[in-house]
Protein backbone atom coordinates (compact mmCIF):
# COMPACT_ATOMS: atom_id res chain seq x y z
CA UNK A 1 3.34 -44.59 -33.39
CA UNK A 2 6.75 -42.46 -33.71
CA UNK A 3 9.08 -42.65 -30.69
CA UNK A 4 11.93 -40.13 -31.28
CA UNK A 5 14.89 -40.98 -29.18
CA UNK A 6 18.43 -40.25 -29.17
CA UNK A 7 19.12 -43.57 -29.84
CA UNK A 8 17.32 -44.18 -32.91
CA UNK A 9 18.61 -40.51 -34.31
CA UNK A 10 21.77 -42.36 -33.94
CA UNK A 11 21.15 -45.04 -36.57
CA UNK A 12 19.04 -43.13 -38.68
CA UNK A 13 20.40 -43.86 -42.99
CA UNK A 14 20.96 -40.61 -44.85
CA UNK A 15 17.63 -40.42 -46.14
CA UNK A 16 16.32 -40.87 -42.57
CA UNK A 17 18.82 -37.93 -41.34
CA UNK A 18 17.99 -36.04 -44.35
CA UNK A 19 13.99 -36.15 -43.66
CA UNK A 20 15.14 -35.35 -39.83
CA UNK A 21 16.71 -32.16 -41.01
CA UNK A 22 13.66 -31.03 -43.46
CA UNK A 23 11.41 -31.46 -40.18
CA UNK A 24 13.42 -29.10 -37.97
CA UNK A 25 14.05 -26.52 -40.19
CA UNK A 26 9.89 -26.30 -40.63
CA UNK A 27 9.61 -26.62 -37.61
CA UNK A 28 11.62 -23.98 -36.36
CA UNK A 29 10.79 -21.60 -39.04
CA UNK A 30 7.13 -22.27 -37.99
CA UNK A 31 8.37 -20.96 -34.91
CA UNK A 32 10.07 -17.92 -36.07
CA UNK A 33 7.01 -16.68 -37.91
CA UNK A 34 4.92 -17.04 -35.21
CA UNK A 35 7.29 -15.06 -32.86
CA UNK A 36 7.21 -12.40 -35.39
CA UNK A 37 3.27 -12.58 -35.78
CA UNK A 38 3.00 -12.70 -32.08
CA UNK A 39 5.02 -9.06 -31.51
CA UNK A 40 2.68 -7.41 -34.74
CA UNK A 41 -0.43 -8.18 -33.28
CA UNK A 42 0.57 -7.12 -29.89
CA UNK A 43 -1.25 -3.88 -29.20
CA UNK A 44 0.75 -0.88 -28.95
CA UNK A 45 0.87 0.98 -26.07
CA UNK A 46 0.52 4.34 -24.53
CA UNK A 47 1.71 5.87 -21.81
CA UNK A 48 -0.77 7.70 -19.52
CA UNK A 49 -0.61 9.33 -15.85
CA UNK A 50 -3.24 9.94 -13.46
CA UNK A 51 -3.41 12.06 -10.05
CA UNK A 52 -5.32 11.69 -7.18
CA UNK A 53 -5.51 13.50 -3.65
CA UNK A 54 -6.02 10.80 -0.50
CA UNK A 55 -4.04 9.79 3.13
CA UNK A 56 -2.92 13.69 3.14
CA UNK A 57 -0.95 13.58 0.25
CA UNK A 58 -0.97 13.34 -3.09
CA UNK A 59 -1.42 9.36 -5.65
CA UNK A 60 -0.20 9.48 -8.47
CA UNK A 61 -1.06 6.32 -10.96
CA UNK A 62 1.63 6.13 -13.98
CA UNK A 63 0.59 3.24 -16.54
CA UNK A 64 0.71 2.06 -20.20
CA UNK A 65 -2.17 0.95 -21.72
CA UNK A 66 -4.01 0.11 -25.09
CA UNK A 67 -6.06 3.14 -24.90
CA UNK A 68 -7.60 5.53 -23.23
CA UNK A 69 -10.57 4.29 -22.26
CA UNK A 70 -8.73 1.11 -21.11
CA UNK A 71 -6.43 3.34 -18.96
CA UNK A 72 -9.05 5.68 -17.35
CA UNK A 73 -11.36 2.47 -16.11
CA UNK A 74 -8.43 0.85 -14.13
CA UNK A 75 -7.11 4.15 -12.52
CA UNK A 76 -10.59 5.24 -11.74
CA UNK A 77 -10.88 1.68 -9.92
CA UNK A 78 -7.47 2.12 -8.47
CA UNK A 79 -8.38 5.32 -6.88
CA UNK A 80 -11.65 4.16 -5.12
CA UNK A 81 -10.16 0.96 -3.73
CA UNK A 82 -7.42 4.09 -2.12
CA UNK A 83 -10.27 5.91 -0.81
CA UNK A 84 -11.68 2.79 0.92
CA UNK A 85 -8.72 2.61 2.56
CA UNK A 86 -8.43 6.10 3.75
CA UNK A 87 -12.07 5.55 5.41
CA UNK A 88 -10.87 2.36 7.07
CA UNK A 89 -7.39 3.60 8.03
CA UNK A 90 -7.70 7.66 8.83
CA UNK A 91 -6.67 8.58 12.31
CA UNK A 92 -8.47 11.70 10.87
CA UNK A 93 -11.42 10.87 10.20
CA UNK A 94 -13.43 10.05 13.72
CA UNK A 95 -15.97 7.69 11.85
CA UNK A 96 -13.32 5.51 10.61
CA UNK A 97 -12.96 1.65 11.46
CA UNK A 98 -9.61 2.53 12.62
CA UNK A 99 -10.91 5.59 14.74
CA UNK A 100 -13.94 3.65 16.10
CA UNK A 101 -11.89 0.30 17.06
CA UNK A 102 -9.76 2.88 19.34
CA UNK A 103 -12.90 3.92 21.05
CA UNK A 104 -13.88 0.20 22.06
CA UNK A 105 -13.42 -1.09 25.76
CA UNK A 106 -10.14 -1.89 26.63
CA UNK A 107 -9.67 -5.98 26.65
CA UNK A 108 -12.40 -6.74 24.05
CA UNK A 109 -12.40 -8.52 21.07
CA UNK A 110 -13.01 -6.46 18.05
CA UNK A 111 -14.04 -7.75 14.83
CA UNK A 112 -12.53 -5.90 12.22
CA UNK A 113 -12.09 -5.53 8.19
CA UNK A 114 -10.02 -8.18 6.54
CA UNK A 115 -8.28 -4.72 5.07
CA UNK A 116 -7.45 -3.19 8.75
CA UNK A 117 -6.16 -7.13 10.28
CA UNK A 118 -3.77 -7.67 7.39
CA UNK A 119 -2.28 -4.08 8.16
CA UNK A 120 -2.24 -4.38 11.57
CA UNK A 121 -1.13 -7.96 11.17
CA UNK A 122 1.88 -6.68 9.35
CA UNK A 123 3.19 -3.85 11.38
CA UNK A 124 3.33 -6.59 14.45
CA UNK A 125 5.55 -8.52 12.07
CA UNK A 126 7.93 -5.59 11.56
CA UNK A 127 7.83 -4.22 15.25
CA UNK A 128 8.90 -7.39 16.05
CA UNK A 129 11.75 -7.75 13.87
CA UNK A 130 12.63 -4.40 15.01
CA UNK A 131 11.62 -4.46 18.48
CA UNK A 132 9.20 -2.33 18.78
CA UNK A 133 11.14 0.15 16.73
CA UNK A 134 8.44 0.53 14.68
CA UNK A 135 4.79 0.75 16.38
CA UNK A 136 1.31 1.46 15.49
CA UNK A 137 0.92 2.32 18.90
CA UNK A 138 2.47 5.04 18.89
CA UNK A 139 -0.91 7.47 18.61
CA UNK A 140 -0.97 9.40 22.04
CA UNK A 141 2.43 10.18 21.35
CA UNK A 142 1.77 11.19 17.75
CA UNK A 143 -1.41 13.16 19.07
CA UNK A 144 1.04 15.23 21.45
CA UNK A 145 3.25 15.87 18.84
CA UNK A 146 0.98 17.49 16.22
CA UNK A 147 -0.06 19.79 19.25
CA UNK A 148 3.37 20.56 19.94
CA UNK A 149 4.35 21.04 15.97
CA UNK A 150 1.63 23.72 15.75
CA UNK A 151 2.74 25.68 19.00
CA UNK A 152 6.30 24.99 18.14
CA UNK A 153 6.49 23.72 21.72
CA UNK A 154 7.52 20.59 22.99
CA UNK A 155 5.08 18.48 24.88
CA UNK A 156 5.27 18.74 28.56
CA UNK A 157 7.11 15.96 30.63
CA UNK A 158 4.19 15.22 32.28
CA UNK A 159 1.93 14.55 29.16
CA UNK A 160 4.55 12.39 27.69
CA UNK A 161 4.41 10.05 30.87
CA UNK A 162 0.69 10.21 31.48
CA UNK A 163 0.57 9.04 27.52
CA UNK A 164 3.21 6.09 27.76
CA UNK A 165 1.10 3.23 29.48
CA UNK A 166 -0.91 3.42 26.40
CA UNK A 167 2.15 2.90 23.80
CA UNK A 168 3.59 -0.73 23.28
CA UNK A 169 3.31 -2.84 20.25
CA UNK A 170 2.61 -5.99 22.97
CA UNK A 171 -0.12 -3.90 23.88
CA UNK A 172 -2.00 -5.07 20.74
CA UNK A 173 -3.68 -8.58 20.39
CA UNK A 174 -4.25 -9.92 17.05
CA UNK A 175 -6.69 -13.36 16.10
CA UNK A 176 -6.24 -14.30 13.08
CA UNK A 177 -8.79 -17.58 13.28
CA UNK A 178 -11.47 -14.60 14.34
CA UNK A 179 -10.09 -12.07 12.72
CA UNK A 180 -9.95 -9.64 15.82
CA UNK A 181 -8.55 -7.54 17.38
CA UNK A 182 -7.61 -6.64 20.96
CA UNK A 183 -7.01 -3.17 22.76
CA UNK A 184 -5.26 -4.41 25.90
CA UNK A 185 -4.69 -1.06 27.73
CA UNK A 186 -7.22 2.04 28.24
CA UNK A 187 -6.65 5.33 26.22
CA UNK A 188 -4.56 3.53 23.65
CA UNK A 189 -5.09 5.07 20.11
CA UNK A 190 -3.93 3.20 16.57
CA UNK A 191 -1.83 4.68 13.84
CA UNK A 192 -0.95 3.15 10.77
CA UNK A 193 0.46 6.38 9.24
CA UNK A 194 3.99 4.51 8.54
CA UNK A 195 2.51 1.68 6.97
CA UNK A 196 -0.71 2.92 5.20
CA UNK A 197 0.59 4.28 2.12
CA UNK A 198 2.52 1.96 0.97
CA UNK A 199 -0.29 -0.81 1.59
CA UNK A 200 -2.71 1.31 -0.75
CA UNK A 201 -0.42 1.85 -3.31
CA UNK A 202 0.00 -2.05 -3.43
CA UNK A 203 -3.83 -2.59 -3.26
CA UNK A 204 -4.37 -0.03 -6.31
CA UNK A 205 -1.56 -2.10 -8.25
CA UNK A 206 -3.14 -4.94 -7.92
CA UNK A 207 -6.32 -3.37 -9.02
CA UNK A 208 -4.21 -2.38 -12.37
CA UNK A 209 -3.62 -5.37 -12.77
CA UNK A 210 -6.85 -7.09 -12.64
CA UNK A 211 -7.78 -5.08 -14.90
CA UNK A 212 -5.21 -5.95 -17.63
CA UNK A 213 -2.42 -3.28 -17.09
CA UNK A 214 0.15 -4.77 -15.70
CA UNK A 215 2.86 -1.70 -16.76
CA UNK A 216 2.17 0.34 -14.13
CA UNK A 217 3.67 2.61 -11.29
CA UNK A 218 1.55 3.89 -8.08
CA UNK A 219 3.72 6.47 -6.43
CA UNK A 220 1.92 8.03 -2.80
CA UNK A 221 5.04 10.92 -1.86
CA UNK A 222 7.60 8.26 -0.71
CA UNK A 223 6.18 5.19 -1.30
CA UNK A 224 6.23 3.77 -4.55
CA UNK A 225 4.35 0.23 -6.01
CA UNK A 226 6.00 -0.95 -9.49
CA UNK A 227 4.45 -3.42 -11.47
CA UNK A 228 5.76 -5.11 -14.51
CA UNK A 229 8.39 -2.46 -16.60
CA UNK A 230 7.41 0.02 -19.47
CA UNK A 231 7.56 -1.35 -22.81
CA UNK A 232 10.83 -2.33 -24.24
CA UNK A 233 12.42 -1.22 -20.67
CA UNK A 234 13.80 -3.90 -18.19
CA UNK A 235 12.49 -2.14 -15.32
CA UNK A 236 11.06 1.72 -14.23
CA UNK A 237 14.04 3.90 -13.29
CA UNK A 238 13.69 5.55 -9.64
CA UNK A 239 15.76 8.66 -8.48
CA UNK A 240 16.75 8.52 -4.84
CA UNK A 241 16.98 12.16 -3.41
CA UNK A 242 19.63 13.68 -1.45
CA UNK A 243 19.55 14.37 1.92
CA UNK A 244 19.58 18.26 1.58
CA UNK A 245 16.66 19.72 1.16
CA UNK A 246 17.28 22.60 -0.77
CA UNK A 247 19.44 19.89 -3.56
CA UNK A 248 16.97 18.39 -6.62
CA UNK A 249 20.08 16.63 -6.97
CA UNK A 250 19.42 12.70 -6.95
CA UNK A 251 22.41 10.50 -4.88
CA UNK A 252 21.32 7.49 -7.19
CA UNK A 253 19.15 6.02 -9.31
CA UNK A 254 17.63 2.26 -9.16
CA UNK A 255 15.82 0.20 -11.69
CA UNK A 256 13.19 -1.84 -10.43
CA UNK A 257 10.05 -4.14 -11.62
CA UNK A 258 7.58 -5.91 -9.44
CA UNK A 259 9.18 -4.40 -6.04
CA UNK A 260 8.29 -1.50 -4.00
CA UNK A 261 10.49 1.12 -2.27
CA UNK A 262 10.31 3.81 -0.07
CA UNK A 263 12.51 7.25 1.03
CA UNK A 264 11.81 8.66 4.84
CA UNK A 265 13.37 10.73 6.55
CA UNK A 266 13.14 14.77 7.60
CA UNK A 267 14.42 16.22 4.77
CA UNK A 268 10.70 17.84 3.51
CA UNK A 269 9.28 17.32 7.47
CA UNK A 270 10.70 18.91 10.20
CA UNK A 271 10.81 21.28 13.07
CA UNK A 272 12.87 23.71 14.68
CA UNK A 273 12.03 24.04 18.36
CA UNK A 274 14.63 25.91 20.98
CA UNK A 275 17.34 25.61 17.98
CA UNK A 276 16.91 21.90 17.68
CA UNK A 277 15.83 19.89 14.49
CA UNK A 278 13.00 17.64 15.16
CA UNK A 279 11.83 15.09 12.39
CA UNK A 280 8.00 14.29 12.02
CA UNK A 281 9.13 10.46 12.53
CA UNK A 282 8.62 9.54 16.26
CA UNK A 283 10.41 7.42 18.22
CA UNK A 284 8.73 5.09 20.24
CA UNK A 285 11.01 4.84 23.74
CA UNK A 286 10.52 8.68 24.02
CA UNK A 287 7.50 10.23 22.35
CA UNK A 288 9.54 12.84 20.73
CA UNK A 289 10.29 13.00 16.79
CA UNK A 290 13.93 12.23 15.82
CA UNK A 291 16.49 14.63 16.38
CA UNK A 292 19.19 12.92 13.86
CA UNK A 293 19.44 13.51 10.74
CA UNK A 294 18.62 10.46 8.47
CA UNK A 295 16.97 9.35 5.16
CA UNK A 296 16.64 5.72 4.37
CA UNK A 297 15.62 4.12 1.61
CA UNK A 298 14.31 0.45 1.43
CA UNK A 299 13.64 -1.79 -1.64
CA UNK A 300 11.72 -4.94 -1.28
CA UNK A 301 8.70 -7.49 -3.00
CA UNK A 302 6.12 -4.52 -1.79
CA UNK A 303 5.51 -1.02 -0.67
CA UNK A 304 3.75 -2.09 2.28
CA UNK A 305 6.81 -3.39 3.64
CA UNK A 306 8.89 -0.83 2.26
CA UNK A 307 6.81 1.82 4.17
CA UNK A 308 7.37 0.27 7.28
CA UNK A 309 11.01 -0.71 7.23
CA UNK A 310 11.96 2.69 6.21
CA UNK A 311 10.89 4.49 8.78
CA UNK A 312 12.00 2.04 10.86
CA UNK A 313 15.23 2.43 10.13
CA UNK A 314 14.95 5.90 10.53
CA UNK A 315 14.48 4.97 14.09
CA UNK A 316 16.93 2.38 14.81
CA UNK A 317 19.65 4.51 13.31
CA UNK A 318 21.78 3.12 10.46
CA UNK A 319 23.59 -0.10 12.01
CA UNK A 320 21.02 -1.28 13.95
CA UNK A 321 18.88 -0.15 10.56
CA UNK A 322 20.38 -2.35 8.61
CA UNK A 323 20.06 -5.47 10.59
CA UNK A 324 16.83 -5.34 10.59
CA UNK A 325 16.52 -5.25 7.00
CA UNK A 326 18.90 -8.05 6.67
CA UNK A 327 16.38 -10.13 8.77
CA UNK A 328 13.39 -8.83 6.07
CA UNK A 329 13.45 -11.05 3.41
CA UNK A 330 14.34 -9.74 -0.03
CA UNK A 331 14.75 -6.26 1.40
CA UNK A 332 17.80 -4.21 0.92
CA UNK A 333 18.21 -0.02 2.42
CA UNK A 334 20.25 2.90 1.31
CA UNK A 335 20.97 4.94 4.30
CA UNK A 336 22.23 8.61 3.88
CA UNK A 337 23.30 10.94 7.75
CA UNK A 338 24.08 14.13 7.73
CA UNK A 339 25.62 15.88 10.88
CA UNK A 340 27.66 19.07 11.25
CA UNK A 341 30.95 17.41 10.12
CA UNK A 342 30.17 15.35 7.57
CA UNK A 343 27.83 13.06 5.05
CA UNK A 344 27.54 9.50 4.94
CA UNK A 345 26.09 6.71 2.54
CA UNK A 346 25.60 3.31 4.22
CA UNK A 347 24.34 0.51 1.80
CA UNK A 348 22.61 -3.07 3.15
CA UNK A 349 24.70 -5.94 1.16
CA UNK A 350 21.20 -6.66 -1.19
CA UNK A 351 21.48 -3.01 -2.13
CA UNK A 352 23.86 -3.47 -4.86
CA UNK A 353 21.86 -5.82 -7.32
CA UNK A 354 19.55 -2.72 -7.67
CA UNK A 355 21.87 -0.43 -9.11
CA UNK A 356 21.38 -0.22 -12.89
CA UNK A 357 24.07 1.68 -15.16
CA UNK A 358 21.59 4.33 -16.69
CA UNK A 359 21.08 7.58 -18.00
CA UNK A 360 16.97 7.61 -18.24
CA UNK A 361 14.98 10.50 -16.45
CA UNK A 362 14.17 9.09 -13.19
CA UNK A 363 11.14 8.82 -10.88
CA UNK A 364 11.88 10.64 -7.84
CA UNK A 365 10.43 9.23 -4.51
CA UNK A 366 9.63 12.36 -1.63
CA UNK A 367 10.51 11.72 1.33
């Protein structure tokens, strides 16, 4: 038996060396040919996009795939695993487990979908890096609010503080070993409408990938899942949108594989009420949606968390913003406020490593 070491190459005769040599160069033209017979028989492949309407808004499923066929089976997959979601998750939909846990008895334990506990089990993480900043909670404030957005009134005083015993993160007990959950308070009422999105967009991703097509995008309005980069491409380029609403104008654009990111803010959602601007994002400590003017922009491993942290930063505000999302791991924000004076772009220190030099057609993210 051979034993190749360093030291016997050392004292190897010519012929030895010689023989050495012959053996290397097969072996690494062995190697070379099958490198180049590897990248001919890989398939090529096409690029394909696929729409889909769900959670009040619009999927939209952009892959690359052998063929057709290959392509429609994993979006149509994709899709359905979204609209199980939406039944479990709707705050619109009365019969959903979401809508149904809210009607239990306050203080019992609910069993629930392994779905609905890793959401909710989520959003606790990220109200309590925020505290309580963000909060799926935040329903019979929400409820008020959609009211008040269609009479382009604000809610009363009174209904505000009749609604807040119901509204605290701490109100909500999780149990992982039984996998419920916990109601603490009467009248509260769940919404997940900050985190929901991005979590299905992951979940139809990963269904893309199951099913061998791994080169995909899953874009739901803001929040955007990216899987593994278009062929020949080092990552899928994303446009970040400006502030102003009535600019197409992008502020930047980032390249990005295997992350997620997300864009909220007011610029597409809003309200005028008495001559004041009032964002569709609601802030927990007063029931009322946010009357600065902010878009943020977070990049991280997923779009679940993405979803999350970017509204949340909405509501911190950008300094306290971006301390939270230097206590998310791997996540980085870009934060754009506008007032009457002036603009201003506030980046998180991870931001910087996302900013590719390009000059591709980007995929814009609404907020």
């Amino acid at each position: 038996m051979e034993f190749w070491s360093a030291r016997r190459m050392q004292f190897c005769d010519t012929d030895c060396k010689s023989a050495l040599r012959r053996r290397i160069c097969l072996v690494i033209l062995s190697l070379v040919l099958w490198a180049g017979f590897s990248r001919a028989s890989e398939p090529a492949l096409q690029r394909f996009q696929f729409t889909h309407p769900a959670m009040g808004t619009l999927f939209s499923i952009t892959c690359y795939a052998e063929n057709t066929n290959q392509a429609y089976a994993a979006t149509t997959l994709a899709f359905k695993r979204i609209d199980v979601l939406e039944d479990i998750m709707s705050d619109y939909q009365a019969d959903s487990e979401l809508m149904l846990l809210c009607e239990k008895p306050p203080g019992q334990p609910v069993p629930v979908s392994a779905d609905l506990f890793v959401v909710l089990q989520r959003a606790q993480k990220v109200s309590e890096i925020s505290g309580g900043a963000f909060d799926v909670t935040v329903g019979p404030y929400v409820r008020l609010w959609r009211f008040a957005r269609k009479k382009k009134v604000l809610p009363m005083e009174t209904e505000l503080r009749a609604a807040a015993p119901a509204v605290g993160f701490r109100k909500l007990r999780l149990d992982k070993q039984a996998r419920t959950v916990t109601l603490l308070v009467p009248n509260m009422r769940l919404d997940l409408g900050g985190i929901a999105k991005g979590f299905a967009a992951d979940e139809a991703l990963e269904v893309l990938k199951g099913r061998g097509v791994n080169r995909a995008l899953v874009a739901a309005s803001g929040d955007i899942a990216i899987g593994e980069p278009p062929p020949g491409k080092k990552g899928w380029t994303v446009g970040i949108s400006s502030i102003d609403a009535h600019d197409n104008e992008t502020t930047t654009n980032v390249m990005l594989a295997n992350a997620g990111i997300s864009t909220s803010g007011d610029t597409e959602q809003f309200i005028e009420i008495g001559g004041r601007r009032y964002s569709h994002i609601i802030d927990p400590t007063t029931g009322l949606g946010l009357t600065n003017r902010i878009q943020a922009t977070v990049i991280a491993r997923d779009a679940t968390t993405t979803d999350a942290m970017a509204t949340t930063v909405c509501v911190l505000g950008p300094k306290r913003g971006i301390a939270a999302i230097e206590k998310t791991p791997h996540a980085a924000a870009l934060i754009l406020t506008k007032d009457d004076v002036r603009h201003e772009t506030l980046i998180s220190p991870r931001f910087r490593q996302f900013l590719p030099k390009t000059t591709e057609t980007p995929i814009q993210p609404e907020p």
